[in-house]
PDB file of N, CA and C in Angstrom:
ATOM      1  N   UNK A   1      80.949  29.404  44.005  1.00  0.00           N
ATOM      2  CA  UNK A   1      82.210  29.004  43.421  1.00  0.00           C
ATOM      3  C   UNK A   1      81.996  28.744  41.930  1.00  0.00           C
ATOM      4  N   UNK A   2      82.962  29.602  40.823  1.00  0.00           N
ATOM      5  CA  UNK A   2      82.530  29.368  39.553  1.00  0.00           C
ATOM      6  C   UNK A   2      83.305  28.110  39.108  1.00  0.00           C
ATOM      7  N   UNK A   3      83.186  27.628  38.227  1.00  0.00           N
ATOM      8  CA  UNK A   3      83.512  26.005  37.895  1.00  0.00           C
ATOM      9  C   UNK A   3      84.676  26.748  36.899  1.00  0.00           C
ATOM     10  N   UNK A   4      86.079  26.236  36.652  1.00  0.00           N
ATOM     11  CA  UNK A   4      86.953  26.196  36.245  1.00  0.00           C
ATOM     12  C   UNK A   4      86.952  25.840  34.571  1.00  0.00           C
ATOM     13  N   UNK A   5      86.051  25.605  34.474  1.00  0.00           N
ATOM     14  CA  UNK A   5      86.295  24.300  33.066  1.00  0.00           C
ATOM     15  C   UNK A   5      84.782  23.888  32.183  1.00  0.00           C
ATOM     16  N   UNK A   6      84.850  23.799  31.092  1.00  0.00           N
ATOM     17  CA  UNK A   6      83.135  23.182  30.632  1.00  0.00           C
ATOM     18  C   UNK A   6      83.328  22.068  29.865  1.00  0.00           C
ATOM     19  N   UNK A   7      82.243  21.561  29.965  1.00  0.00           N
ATOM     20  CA  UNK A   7      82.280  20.354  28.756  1.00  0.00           C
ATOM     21  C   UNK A   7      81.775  20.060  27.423  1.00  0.00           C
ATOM     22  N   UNK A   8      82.476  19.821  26.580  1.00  0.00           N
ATOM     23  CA  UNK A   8      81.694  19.574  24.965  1.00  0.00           C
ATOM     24  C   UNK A   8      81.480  18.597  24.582  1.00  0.00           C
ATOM     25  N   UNK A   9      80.484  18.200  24.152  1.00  0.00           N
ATOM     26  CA  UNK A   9      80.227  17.098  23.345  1.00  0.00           C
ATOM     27  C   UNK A   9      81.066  17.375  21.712  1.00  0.00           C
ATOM     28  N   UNK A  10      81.776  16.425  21.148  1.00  0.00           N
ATOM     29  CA  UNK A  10      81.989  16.410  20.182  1.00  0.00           C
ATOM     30  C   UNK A  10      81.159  16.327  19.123  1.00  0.00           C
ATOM     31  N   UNK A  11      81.183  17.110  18.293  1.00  0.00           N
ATOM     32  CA  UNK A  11      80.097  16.363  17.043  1.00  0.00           C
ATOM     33  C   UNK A  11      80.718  16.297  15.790  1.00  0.00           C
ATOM     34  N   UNK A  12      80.425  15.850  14.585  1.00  0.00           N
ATOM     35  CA  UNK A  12      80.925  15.346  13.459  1.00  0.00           C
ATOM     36  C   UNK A  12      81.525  16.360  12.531  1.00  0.00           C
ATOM     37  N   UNK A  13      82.992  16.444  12.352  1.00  0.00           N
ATOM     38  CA  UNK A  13      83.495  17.542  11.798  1.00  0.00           C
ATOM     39  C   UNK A  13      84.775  18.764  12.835  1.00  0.00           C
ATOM     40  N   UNK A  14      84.640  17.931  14.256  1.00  0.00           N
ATOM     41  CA  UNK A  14      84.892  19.122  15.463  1.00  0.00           C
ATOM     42  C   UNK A  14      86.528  18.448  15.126  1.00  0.00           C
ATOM     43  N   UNK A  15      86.742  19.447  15.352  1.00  0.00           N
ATOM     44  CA  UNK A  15      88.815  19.361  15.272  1.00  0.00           C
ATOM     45  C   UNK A  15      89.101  20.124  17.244  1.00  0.00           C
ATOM     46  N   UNK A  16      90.284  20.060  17.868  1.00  0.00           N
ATOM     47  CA  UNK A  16      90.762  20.921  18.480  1.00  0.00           C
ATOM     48  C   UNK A  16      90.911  22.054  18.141  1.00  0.00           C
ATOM     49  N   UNK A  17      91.466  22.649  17.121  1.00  0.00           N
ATOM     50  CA  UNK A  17      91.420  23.826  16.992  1.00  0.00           C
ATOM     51  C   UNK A  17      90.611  24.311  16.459  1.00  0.00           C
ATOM     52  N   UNK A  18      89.310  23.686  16.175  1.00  0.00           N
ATOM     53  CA  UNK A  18      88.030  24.432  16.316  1.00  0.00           C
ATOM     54  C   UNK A  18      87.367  24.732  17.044  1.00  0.00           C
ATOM     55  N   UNK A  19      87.519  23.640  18.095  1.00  0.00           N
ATOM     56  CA  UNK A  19      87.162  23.897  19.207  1.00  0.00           C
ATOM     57  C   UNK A  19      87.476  24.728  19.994  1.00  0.00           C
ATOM     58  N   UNK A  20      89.088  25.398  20.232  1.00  0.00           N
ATOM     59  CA  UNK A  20      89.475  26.491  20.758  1.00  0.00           C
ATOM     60  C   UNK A  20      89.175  27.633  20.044  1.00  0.00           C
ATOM     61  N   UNK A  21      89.030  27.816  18.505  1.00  0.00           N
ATOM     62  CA  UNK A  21      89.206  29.074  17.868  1.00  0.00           C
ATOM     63  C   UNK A  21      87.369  29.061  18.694  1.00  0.00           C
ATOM     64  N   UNK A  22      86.370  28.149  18.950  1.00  0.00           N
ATOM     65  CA  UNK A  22      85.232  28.451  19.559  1.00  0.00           C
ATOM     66  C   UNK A  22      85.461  28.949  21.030  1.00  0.00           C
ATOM     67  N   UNK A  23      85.875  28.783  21.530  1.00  0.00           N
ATOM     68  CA  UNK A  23      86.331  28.606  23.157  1.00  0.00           C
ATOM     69  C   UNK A  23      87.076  29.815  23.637  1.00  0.00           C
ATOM     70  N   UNK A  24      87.714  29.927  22.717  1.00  0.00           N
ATOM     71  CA  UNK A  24      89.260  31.052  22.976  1.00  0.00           C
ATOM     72  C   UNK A  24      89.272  32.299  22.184  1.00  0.00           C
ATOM     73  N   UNK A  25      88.991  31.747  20.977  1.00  0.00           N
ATOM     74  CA  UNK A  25      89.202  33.122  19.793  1.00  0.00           C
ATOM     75  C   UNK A  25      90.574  32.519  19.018  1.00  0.00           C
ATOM     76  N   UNK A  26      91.355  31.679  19.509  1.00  0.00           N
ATOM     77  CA  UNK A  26      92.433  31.404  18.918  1.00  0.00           C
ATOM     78  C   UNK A  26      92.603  29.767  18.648  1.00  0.00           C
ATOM     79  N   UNK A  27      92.636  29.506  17.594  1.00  0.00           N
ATOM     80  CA  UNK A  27      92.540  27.813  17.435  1.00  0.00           C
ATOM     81  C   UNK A  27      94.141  27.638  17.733  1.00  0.00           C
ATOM     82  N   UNK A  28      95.338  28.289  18.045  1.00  0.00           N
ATOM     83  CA  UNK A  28      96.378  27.676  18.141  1.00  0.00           C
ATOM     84  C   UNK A  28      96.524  27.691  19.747  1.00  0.00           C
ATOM     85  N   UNK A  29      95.266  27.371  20.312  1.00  0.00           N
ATOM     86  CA  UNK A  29      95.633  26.707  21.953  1.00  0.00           C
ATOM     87  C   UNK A  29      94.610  25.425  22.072  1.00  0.00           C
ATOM     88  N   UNK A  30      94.079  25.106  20.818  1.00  0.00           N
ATOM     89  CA  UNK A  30      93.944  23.325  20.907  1.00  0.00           C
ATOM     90  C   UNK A  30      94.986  22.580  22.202  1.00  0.00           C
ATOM     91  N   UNK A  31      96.351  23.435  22.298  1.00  0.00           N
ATOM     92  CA  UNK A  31      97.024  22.311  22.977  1.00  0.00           C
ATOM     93  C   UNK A  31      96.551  22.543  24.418  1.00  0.00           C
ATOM     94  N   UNK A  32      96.186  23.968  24.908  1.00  0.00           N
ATOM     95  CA  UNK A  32      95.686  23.829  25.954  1.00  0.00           C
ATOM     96  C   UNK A  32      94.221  22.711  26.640  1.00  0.00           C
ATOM     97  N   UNK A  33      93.713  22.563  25.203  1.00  0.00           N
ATOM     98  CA  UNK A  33      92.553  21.813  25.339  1.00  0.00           C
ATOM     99  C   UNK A  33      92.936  19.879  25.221  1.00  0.00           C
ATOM    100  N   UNK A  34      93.550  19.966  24.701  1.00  0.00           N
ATOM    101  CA  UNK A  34      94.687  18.536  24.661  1.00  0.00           C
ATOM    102  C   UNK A  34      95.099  18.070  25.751  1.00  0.00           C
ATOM    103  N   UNK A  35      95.510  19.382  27.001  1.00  0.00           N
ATOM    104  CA  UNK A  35      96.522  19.010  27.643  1.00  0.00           C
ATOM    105  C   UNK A  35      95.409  18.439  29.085  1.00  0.00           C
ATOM    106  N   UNK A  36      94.282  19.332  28.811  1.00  0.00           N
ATOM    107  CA  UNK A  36      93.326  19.076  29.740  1.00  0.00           C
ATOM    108  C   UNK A  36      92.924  17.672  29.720  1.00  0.00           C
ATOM    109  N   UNK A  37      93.017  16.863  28.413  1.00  0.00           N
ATOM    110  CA  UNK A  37      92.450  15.533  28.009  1.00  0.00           C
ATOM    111  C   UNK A  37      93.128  14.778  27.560  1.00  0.00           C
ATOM    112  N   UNK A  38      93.839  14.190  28.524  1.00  0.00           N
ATOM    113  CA  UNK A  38      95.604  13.542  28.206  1.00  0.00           C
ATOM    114  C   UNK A  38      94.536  12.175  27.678  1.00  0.00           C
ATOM    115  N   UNK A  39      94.010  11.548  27.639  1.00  0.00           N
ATOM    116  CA  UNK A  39      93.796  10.464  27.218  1.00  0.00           C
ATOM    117  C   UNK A  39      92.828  10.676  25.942  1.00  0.00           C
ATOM    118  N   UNK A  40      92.906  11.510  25.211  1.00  0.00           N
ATOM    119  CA  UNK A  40      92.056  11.983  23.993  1.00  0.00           C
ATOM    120  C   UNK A  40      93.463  11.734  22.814  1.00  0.00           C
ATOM    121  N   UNK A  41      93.362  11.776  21.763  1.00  0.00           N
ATOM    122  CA  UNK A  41      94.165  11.915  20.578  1.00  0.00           C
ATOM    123  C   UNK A  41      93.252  12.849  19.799  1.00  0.00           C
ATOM    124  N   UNK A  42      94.400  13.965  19.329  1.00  0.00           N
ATOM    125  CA  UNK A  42      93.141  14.767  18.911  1.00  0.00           C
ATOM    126  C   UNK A  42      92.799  14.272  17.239  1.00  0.00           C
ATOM    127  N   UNK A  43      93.642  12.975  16.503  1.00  0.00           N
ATOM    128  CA  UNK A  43      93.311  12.584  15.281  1.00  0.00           C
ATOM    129  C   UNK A  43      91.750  11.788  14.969  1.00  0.00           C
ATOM    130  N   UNK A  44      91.435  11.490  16.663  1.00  0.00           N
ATOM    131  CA  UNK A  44      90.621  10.314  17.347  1.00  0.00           C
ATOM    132  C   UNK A  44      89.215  10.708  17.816  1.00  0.00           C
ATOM    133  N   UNK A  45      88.847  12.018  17.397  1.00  0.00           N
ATOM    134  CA  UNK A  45      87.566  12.768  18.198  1.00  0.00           C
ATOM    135  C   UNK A  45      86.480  12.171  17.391  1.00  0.00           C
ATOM    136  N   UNK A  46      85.345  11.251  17.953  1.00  0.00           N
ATOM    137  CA  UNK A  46      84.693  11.138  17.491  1.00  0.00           C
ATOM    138  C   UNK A  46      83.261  11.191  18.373  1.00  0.00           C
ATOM    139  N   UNK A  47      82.146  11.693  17.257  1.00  0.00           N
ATOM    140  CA  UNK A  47      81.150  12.115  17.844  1.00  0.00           C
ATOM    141  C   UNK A  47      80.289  11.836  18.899  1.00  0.00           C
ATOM    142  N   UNK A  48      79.786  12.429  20.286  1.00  0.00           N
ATOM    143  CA  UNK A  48      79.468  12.084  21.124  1.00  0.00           C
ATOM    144  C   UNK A  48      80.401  11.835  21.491  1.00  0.00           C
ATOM    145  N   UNK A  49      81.271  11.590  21.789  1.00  0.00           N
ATOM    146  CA  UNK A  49      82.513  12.221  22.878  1.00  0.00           C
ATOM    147  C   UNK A  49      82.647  13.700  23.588  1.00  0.00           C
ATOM    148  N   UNK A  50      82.956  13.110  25.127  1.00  0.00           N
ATOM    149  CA  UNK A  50      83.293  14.441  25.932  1.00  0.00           C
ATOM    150  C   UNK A  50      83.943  14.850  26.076  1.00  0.00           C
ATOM    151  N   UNK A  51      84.662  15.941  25.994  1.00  0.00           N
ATOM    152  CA  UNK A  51      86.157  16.597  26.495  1.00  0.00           C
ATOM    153  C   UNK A  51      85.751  17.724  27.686  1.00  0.00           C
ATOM    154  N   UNK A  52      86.803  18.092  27.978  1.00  0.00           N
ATOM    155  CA  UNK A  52      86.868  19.234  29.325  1.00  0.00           C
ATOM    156  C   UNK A  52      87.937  20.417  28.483  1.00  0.00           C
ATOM    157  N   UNK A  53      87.047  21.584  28.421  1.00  0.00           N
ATOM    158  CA  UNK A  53      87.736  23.022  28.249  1.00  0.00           C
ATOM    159  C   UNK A  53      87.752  23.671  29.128  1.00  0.00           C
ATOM    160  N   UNK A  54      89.404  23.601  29.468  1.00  0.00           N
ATOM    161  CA  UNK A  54      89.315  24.504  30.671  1.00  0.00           C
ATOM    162  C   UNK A  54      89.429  26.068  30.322  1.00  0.00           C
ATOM    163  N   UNK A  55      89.198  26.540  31.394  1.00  0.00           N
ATOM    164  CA  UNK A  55      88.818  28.230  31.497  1.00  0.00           C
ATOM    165  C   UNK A  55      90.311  28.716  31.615  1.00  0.00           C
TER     166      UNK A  55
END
């Protein structure tokens, strides 16, 4: 069974939509990555923090 989703550590400088333009190819689905991490603010990412990107 392949796993749905991965996890990132945040590191210093990481935005959402860097994280998707890494993830996706497209930084304008940050919100998909947002939506996965309802209790994140994406103004609020700070390093060593985990999020979930889903697939």
């Amino acid at each position: 069974m392949s796993r749905t989703f991965a996890i990132k550590a945040i590191k210093a400088g990481d935005t959402l939509f860097k994280i998707a333009e890494q993830f996706y190819g497209d930084g304008n689905l940050w919100t998909k990555i947002a939506a996965a991490n309802g209790d994140i603010l994406p103004e609020n990412l700070k390093p060593g923090q985990y999020i979930t990107i889903p697939n």
